[in-house]
PDB file of N, CA and C in Angstrom:
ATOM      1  N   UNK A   1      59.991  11.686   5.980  1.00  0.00           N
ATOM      2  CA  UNK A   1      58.879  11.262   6.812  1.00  0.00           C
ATOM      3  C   UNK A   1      57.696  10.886   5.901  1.00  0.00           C
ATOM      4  N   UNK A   2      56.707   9.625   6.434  1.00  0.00           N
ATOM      5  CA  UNK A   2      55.730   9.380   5.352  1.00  0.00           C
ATOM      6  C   UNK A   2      54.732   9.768   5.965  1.00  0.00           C
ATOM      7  N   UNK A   3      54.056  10.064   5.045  1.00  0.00           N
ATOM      8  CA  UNK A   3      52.099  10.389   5.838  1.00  0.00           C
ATOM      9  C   UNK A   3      51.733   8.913   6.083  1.00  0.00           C
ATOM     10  N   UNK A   4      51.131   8.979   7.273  1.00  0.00           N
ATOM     11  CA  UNK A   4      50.200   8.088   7.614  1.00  0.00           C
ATOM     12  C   UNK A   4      48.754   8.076   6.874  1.00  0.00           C
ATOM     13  N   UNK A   5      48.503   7.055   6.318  1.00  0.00           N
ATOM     14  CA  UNK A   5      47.395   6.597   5.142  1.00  0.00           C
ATOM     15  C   UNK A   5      45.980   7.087   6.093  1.00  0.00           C
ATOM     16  N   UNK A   6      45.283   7.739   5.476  1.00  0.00           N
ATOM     17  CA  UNK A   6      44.115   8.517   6.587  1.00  0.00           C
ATOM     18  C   UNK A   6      42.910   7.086   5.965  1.00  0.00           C
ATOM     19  N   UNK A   7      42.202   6.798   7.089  1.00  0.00           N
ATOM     20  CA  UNK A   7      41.350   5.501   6.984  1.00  0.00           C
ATOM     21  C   UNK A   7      40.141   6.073   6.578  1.00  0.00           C
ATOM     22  N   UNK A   8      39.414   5.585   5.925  1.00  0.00           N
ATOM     23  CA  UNK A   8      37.836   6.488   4.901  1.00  0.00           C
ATOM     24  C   UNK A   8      37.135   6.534   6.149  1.00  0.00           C
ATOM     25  N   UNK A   9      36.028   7.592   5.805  1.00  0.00           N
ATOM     26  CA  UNK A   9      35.150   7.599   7.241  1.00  0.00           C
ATOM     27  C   UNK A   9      34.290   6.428   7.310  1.00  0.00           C
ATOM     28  N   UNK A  10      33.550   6.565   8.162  1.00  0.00           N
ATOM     29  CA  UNK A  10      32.364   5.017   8.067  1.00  0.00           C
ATOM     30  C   UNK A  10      31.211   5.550   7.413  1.00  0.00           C
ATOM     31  N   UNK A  11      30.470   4.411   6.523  1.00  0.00           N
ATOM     32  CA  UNK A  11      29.696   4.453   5.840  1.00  0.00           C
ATOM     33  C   UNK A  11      28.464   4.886   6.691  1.00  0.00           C
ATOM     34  N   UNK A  12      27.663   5.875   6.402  1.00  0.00           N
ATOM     35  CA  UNK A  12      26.623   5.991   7.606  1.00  0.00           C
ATOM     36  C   UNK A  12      25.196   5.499   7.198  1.00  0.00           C
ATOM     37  N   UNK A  13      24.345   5.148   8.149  1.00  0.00           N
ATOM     38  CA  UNK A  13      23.394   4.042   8.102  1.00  0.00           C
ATOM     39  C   UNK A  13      22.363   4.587   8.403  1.00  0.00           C
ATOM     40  N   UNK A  14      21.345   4.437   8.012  1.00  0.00           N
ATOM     41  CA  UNK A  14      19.846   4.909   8.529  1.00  0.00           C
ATOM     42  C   UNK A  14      18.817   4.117   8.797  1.00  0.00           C
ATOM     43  N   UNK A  15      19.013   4.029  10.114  1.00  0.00           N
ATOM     44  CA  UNK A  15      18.358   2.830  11.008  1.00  0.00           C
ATOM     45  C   UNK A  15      16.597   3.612  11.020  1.00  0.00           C
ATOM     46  N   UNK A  16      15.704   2.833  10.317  1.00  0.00           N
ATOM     47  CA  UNK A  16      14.127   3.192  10.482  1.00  0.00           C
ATOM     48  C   UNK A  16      13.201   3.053  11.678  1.00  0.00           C
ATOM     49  N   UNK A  17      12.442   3.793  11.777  1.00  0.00           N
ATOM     50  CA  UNK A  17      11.402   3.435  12.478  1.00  0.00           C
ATOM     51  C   UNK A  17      11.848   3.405  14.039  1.00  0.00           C
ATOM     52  N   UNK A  18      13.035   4.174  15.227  1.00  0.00           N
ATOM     53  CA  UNK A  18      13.066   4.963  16.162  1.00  0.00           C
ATOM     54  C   UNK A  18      12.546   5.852  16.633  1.00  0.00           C
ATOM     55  N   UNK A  19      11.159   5.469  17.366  1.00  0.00           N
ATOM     56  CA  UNK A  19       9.932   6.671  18.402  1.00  0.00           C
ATOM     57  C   UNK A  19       9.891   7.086  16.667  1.00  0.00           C
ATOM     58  N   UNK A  20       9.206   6.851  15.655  1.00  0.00           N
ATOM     59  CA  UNK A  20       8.914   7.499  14.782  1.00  0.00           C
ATOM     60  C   UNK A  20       9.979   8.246  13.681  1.00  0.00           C
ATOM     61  N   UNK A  21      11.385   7.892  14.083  1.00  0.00           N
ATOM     62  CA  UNK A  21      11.840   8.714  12.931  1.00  0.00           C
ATOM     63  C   UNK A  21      13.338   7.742  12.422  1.00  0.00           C
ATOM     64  N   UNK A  22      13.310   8.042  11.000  1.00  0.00           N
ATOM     65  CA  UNK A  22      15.113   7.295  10.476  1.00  0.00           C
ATOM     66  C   UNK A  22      16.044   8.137  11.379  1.00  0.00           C
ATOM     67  N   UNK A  23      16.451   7.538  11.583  1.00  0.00           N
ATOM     68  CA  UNK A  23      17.965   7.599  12.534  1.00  0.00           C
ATOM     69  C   UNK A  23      19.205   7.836  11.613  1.00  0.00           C
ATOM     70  N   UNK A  24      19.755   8.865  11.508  1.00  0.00           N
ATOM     71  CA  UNK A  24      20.851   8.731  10.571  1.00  0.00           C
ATOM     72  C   UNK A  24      22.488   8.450  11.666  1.00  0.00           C
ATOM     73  N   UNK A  25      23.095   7.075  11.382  1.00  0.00           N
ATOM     74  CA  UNK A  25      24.247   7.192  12.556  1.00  0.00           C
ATOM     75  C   UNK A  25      25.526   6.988  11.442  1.00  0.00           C
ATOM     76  N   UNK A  26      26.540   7.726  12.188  1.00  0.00           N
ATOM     77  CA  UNK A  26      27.683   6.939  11.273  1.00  0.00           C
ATOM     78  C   UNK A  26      28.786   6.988  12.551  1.00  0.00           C
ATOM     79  N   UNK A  27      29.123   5.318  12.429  1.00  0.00           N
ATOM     80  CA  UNK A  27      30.080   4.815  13.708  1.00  0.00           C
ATOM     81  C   UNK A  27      29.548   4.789  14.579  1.00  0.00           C
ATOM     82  N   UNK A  28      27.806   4.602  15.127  1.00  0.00           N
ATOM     83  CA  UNK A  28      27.193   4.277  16.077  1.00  0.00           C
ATOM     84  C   UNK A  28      27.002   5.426  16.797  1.00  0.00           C
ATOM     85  N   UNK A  29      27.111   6.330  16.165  1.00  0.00           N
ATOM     86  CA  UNK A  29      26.706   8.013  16.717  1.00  0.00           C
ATOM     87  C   UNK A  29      25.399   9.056  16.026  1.00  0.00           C
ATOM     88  N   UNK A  30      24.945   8.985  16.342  1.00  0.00           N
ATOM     89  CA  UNK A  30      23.440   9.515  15.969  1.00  0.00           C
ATOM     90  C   UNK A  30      23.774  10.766  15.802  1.00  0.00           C
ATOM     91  N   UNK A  31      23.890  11.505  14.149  1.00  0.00           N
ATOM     92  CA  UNK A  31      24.159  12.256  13.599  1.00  0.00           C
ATOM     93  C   UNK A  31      23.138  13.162  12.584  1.00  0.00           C
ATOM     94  N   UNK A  32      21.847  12.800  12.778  1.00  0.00           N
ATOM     95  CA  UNK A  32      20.979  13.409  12.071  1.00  0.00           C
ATOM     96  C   UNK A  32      19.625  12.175  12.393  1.00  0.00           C
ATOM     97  N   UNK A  33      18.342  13.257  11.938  1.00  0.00           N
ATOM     98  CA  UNK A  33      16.895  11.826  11.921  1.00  0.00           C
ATOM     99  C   UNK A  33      16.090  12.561  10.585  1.00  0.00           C
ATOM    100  N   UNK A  34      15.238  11.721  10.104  1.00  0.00           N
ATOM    101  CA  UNK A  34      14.256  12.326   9.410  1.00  0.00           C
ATOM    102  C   UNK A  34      12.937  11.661   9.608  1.00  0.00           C
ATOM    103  N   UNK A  35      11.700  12.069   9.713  1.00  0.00           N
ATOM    104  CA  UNK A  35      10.484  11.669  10.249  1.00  0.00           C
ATOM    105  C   UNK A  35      10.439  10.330   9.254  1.00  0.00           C
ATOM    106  N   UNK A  36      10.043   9.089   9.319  1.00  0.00           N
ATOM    107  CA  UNK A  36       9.831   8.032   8.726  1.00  0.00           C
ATOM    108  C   UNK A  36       8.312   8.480   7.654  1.00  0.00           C
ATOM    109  N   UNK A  37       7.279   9.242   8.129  1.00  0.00           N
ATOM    110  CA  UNK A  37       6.186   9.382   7.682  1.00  0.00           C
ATOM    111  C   UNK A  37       6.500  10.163   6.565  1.00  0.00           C
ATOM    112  N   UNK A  38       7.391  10.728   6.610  1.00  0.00           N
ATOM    113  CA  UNK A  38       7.560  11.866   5.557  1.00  0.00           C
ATOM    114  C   UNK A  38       8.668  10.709   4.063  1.00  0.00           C
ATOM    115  N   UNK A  39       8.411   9.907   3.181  1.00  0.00           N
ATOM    116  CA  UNK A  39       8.720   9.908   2.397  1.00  0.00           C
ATOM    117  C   UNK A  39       9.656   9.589   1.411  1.00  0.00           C
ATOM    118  N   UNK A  40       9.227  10.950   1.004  1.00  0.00           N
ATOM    119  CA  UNK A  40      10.159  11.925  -0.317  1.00  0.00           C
ATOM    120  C   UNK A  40      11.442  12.116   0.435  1.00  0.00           C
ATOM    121  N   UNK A  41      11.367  12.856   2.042  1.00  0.00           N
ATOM    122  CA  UNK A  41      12.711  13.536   2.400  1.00  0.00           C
ATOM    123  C   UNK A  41      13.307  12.110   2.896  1.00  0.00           C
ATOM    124  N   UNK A  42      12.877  11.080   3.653  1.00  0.00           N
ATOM    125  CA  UNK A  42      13.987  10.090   3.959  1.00  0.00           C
ATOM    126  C   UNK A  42      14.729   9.703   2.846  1.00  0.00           C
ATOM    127  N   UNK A  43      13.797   9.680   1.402  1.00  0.00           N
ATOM    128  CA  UNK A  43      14.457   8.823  -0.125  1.00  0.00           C
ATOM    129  C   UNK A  43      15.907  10.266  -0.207  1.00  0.00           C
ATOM    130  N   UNK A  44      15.003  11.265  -0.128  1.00  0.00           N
ATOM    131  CA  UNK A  44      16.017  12.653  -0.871  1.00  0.00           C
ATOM    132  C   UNK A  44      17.556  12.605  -0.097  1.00  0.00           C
ATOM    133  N   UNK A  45      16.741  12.508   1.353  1.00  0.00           N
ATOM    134  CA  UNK A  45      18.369  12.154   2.547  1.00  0.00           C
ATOM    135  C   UNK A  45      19.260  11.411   2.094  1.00  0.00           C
ATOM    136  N   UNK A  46      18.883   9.943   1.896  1.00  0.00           N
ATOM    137  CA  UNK A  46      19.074   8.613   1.680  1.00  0.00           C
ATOM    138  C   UNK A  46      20.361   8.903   0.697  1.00  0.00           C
ATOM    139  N   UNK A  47      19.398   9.290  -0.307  1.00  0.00           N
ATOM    140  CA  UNK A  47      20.474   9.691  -1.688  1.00  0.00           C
ATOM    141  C   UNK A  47      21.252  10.655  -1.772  1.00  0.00           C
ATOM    142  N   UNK A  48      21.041  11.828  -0.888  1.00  0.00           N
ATOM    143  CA  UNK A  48      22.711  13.312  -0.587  1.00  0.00           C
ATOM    144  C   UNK A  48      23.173  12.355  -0.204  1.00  0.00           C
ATOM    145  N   UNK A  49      23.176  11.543   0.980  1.00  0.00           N
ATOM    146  CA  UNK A  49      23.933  11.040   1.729  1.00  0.00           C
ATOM    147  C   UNK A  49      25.176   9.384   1.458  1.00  0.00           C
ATOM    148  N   UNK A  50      24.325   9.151  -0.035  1.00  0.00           N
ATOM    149  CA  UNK A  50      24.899   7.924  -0.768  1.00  0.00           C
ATOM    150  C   UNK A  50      24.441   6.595  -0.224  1.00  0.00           C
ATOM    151  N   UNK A  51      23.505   6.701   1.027  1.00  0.00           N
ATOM    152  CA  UNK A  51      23.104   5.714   1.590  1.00  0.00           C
ATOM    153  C   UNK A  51      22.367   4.399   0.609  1.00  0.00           C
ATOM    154  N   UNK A  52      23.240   3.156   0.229  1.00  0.00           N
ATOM    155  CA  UNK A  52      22.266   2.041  -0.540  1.00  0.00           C
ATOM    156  C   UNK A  52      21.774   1.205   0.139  1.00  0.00           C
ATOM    157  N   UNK A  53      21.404   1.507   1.804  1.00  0.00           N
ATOM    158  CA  UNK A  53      21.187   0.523   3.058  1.00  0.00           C
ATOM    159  C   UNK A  53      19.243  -0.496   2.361  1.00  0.00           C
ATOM    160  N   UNK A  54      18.625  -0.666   1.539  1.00  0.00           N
ATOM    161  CA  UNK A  54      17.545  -0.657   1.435  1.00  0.00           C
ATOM    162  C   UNK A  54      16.568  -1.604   2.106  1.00  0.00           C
ATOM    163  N   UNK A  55      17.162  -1.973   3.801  1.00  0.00           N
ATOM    164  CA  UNK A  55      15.917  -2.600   4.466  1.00  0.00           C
ATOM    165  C   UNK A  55      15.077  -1.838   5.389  1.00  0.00           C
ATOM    166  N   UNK A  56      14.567  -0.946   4.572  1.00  0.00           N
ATOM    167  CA  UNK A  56      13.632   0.444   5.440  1.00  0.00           C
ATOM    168  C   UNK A  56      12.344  -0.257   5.553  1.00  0.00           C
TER     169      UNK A  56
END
């Protein structure tokens, strides 16, 4: 029997500036936010998260 090839997850995206905050979605599912005003933590998110989306 062969394994079925497991498909990578989706790249997740951080859509800016929603009622005030980044939107973190992956596959169109809203999975986290971080306040837009704040920075340091959207860049710090951005980068745990591997995100290179850069039209913030």
């Amino acid at each position: 029997m062969r394994h079925r090839r497991r498909e990578p997850a989706p790249e997740p995206v951080l859509d800016a500036f929603e009622d005030g905050l980044a939107v973190l979605r992956r596959d169109r599912v809203t999975v986290g936010h971080v306040a837009t005003s704040d920075r340091d933590r959207v860049t710090a998110e951005r980068a745990r998260l591997g995100i290179r989306r850069e039209d913030f």
